[in-house]
C-alpha atoms as a PDB file:
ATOM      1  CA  UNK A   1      -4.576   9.714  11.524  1.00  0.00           C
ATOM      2  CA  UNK A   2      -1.105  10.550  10.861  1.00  0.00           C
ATOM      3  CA  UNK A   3       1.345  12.260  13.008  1.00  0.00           C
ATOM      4  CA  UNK A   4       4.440  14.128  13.024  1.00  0.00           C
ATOM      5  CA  UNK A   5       7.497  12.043  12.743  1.00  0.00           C
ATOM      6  CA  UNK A   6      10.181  13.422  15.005  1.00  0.00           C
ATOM      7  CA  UNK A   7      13.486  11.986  13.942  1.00  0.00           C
ATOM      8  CA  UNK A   8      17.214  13.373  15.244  1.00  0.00           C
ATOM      9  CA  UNK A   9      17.015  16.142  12.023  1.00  0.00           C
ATOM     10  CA  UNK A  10      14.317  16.274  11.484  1.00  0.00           C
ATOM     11  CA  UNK A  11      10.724  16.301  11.594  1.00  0.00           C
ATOM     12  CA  UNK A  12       7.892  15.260   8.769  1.00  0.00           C
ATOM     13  CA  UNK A  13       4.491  14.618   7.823  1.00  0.00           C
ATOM     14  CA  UNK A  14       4.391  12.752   4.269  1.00  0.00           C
ATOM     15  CA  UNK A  15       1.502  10.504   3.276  1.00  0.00           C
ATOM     16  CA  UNK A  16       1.108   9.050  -0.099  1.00  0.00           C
ATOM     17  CA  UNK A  17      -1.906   8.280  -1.913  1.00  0.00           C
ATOM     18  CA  UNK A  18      -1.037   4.363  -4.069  1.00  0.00           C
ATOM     19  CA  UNK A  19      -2.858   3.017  -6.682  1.00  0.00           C
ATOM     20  CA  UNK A  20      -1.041   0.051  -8.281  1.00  0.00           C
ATOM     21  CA  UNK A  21      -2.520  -2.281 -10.888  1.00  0.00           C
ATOM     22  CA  UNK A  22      -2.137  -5.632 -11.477  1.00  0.00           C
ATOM     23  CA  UNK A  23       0.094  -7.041 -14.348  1.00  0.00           C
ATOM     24  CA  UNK A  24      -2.232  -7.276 -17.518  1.00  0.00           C
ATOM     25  CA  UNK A  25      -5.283  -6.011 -15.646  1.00  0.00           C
ATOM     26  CA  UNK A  26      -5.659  -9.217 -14.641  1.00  0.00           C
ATOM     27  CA  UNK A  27      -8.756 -10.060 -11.684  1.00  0.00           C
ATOM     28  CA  UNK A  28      -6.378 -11.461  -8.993  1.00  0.00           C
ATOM     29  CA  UNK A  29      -7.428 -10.318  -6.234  1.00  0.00           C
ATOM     30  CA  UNK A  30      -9.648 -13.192  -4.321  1.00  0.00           C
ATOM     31  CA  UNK A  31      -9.994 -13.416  -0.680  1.00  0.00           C
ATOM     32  CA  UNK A  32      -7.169 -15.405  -0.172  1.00  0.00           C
ATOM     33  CA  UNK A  33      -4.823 -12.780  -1.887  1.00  0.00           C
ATOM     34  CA  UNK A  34      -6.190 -10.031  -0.272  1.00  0.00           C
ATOM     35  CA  UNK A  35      -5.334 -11.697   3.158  1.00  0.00           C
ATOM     36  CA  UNK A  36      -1.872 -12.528   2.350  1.00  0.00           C
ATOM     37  CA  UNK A  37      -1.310  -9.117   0.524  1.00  0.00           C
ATOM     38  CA  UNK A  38      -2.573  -7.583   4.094  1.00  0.00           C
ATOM     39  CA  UNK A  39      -0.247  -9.594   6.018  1.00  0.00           C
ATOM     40  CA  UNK A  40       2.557  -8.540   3.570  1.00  0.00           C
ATOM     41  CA  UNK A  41       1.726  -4.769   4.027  1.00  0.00           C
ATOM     42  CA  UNK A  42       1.918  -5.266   7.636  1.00  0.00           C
ATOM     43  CA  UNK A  43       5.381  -6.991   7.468  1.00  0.00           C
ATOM     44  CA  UNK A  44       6.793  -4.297   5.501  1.00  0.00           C
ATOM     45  CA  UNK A  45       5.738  -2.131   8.125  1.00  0.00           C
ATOM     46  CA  UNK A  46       7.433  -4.246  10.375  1.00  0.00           C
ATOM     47  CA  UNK A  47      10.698  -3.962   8.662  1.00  0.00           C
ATOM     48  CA  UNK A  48      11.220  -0.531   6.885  1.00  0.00           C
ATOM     49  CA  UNK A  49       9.465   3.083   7.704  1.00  0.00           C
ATOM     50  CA  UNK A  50       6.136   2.449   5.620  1.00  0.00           C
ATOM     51  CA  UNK A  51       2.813   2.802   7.454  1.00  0.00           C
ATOM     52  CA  UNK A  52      -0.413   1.996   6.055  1.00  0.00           C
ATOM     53  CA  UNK A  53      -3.501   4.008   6.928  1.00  0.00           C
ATOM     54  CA  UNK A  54      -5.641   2.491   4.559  1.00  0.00           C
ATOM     55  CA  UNK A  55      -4.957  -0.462   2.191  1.00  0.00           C
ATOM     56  CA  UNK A  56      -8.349  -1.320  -0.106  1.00  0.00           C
ATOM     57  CA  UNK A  57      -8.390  -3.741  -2.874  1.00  0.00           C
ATOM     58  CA  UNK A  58     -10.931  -3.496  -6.244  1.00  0.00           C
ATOM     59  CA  UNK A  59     -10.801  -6.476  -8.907  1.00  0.00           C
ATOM     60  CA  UNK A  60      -7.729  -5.371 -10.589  1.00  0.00           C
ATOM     61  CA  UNK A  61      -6.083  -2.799  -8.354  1.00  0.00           C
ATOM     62  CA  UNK A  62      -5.247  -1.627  -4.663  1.00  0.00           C
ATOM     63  CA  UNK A  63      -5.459   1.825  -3.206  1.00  0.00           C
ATOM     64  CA  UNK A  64      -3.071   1.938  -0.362  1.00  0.00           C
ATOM     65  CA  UNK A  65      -2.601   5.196   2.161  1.00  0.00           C
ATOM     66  CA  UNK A  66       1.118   5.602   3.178  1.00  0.00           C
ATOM     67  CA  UNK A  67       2.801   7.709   5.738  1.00  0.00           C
ATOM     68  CA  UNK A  68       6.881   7.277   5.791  1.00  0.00           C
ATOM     69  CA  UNK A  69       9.943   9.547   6.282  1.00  0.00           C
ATOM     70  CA  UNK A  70      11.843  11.723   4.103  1.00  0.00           C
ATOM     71  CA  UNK A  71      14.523   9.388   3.492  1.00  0.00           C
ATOM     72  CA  UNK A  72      12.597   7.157   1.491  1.00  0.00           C
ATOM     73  CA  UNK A  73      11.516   8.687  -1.901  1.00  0.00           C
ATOM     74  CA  UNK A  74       8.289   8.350  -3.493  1.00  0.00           C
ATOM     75  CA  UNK A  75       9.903   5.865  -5.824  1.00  0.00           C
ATOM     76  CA  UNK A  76      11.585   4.064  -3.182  1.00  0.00           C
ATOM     77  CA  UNK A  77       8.516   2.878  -1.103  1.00  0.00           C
ATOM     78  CA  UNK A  78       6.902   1.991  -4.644  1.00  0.00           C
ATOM     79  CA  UNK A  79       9.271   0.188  -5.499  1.00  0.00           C
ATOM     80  CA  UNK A  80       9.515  -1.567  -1.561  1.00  0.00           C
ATOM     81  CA  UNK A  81       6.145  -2.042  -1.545  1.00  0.00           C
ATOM     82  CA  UNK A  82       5.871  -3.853  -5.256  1.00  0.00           C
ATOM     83  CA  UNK A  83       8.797  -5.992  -5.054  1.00  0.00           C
ATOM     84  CA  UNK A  84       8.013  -7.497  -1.483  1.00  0.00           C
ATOM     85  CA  UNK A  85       4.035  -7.903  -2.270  1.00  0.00           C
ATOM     86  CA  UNK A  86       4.731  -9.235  -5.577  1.00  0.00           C
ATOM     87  CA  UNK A  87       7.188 -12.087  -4.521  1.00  0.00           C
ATOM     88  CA  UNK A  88       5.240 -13.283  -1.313  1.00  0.00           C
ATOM     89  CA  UNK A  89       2.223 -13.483  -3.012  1.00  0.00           C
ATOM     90  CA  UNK A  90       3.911 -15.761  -5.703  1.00  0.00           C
ATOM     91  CA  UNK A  91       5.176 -17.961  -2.639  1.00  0.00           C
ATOM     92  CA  UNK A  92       2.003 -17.702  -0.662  1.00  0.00           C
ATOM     93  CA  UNK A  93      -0.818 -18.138  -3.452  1.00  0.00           C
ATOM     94  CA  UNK A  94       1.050 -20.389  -5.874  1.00  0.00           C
ATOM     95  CA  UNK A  95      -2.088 -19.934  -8.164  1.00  0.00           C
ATOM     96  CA  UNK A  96      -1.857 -16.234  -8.910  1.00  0.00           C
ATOM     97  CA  UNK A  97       1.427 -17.049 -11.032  1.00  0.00           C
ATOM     98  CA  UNK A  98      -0.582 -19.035 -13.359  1.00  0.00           C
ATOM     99  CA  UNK A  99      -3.156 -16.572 -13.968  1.00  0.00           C
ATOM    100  CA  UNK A 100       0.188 -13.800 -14.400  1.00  0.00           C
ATOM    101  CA  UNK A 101       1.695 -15.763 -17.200  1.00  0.00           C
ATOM    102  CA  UNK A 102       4.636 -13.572 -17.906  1.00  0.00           C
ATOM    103  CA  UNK A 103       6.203 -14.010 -14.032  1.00  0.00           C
ATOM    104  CA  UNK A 104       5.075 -10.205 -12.784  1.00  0.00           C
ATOM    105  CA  UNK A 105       2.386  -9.634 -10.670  1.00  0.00           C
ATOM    106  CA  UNK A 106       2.500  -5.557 -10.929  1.00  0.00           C
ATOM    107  CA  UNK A 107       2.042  -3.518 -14.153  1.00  0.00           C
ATOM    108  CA  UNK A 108       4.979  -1.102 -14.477  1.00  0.00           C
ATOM    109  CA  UNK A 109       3.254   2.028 -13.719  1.00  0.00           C
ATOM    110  CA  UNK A 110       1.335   3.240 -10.860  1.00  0.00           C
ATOM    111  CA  UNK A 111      -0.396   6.357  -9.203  1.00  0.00           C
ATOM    112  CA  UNK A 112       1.037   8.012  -6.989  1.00  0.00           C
ATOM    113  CA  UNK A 113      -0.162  11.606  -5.037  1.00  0.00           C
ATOM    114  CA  UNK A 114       0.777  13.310  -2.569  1.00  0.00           C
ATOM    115  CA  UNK A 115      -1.714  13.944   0.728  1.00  0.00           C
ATOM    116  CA  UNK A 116      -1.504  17.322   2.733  1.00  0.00           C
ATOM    117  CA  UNK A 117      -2.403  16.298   6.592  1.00  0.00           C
ATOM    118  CA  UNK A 118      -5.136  18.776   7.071  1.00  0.00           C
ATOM    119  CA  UNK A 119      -7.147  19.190   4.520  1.00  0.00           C
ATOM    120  CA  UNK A 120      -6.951  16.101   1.892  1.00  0.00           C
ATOM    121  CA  UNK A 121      -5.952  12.979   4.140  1.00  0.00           C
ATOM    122  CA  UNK A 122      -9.379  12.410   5.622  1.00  0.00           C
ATOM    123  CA  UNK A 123     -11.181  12.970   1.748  1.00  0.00           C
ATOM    124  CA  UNK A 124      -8.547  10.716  -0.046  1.00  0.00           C
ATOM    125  CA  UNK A 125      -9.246   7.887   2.987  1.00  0.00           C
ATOM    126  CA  UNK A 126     -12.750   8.374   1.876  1.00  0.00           C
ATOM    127  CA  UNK A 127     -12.194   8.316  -1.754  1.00  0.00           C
ATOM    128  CA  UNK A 128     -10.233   5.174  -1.153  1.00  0.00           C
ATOM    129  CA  UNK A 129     -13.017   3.440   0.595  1.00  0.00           C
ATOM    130  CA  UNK A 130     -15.196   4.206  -1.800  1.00  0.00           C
ATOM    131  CA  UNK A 131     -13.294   2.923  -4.884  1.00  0.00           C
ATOM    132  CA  UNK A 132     -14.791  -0.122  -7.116  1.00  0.00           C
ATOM    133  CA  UNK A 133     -18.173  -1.053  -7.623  1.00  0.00           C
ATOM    134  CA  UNK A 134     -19.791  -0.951  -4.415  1.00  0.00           C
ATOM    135  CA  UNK A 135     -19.821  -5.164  -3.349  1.00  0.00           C
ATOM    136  CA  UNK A 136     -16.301  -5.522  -4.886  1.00  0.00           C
ATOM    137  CA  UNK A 137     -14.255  -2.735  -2.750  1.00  0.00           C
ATOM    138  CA  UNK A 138     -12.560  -4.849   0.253  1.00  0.00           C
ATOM    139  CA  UNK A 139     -11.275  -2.884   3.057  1.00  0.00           C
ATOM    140  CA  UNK A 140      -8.128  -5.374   3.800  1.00  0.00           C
ATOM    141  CA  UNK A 141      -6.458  -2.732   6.316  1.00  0.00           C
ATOM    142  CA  UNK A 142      -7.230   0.292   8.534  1.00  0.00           C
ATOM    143  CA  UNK A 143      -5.241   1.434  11.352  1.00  0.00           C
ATOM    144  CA  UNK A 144      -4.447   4.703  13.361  1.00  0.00           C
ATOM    145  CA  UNK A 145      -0.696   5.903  13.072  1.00  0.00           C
ATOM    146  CA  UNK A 146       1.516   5.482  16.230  1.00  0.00           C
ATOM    147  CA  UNK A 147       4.556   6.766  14.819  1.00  0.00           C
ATOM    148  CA  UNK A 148       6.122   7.320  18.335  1.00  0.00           C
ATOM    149  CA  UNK A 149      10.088   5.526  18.133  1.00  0.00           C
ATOM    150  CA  UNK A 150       9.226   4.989  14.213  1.00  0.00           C
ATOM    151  CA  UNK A 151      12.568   3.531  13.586  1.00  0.00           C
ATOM    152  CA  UNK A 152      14.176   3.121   9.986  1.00  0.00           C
ATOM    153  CA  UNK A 153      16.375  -0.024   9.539  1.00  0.00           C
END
């Protein structure tokens, strides 16, 4: 669940519902990927004020569930969240960048939607789990928020 993030000015709740597709609509995401994509998210986390609630992969897309501050823009932690996965994947799973021929392993656009805390967060979790045809949905991450000394870098 997410929580109130208490910084020196101020105080927020802002979760973000992600759908980004892969670069052609390509199927890229094996078990391998999904793994290292997972242990990319949770890097990022490490490093800049990006939580993920929920991250789900389906054959040609991911869903992910994002709580951050208010100094980060929408397009900001799109754009964090592409670059980094996109480049470590490259490194990690040498073979994705064959099947990507043009060097990019997001499309340009994405979804992107806003989630109030009360009434939509729990239903857009859900609608997240449920994406894909039913034996092709992965659930790669899951985790409750612990946003107590969330520090930005």
């Amino acid at each position: 669940m997410s929580e109130y993030i208490h910084k020196s000015h101020n105080v927020s709740v802002l979760l973000y519902h992600l759908v980004c597709p892969a670069k052609y609509r390509r199927v890229v995401f094996t078990d391998e990927v999904d793994k290292e994509l997972r242990d990319v998210c949770l890097e990022i986390s490490k490093r800049y004020a990006i939580k993920f609630l929920e991250i789900g992969t389906d054959i040609d897309h991911v869903h992910f569930l994002v709580q951050t501050v208010s100094m980060y823009s929408p397009r900001k932690v799109i754009q964090t969240i592409k670059s980094i996965t996109a480049r470590e994947i490259f490194i990690r799973v040498p073979s994705v960048k064959k099947a990507l021929w043009g060097g990019e392993f997001w499309s340009k656009g994405y979804f992107i939607n806003t989630v109030g805390q009360f009434g939509n967060e729990k239903s857009i979790t859900e609608y997240v789990k449920k994406q894909g045809r039913e034996k092709e949905y992965k659930k790669l991450h899951s985790q409750q928020l612990e946003l107590l000394g969330f520090d930005t870098p």
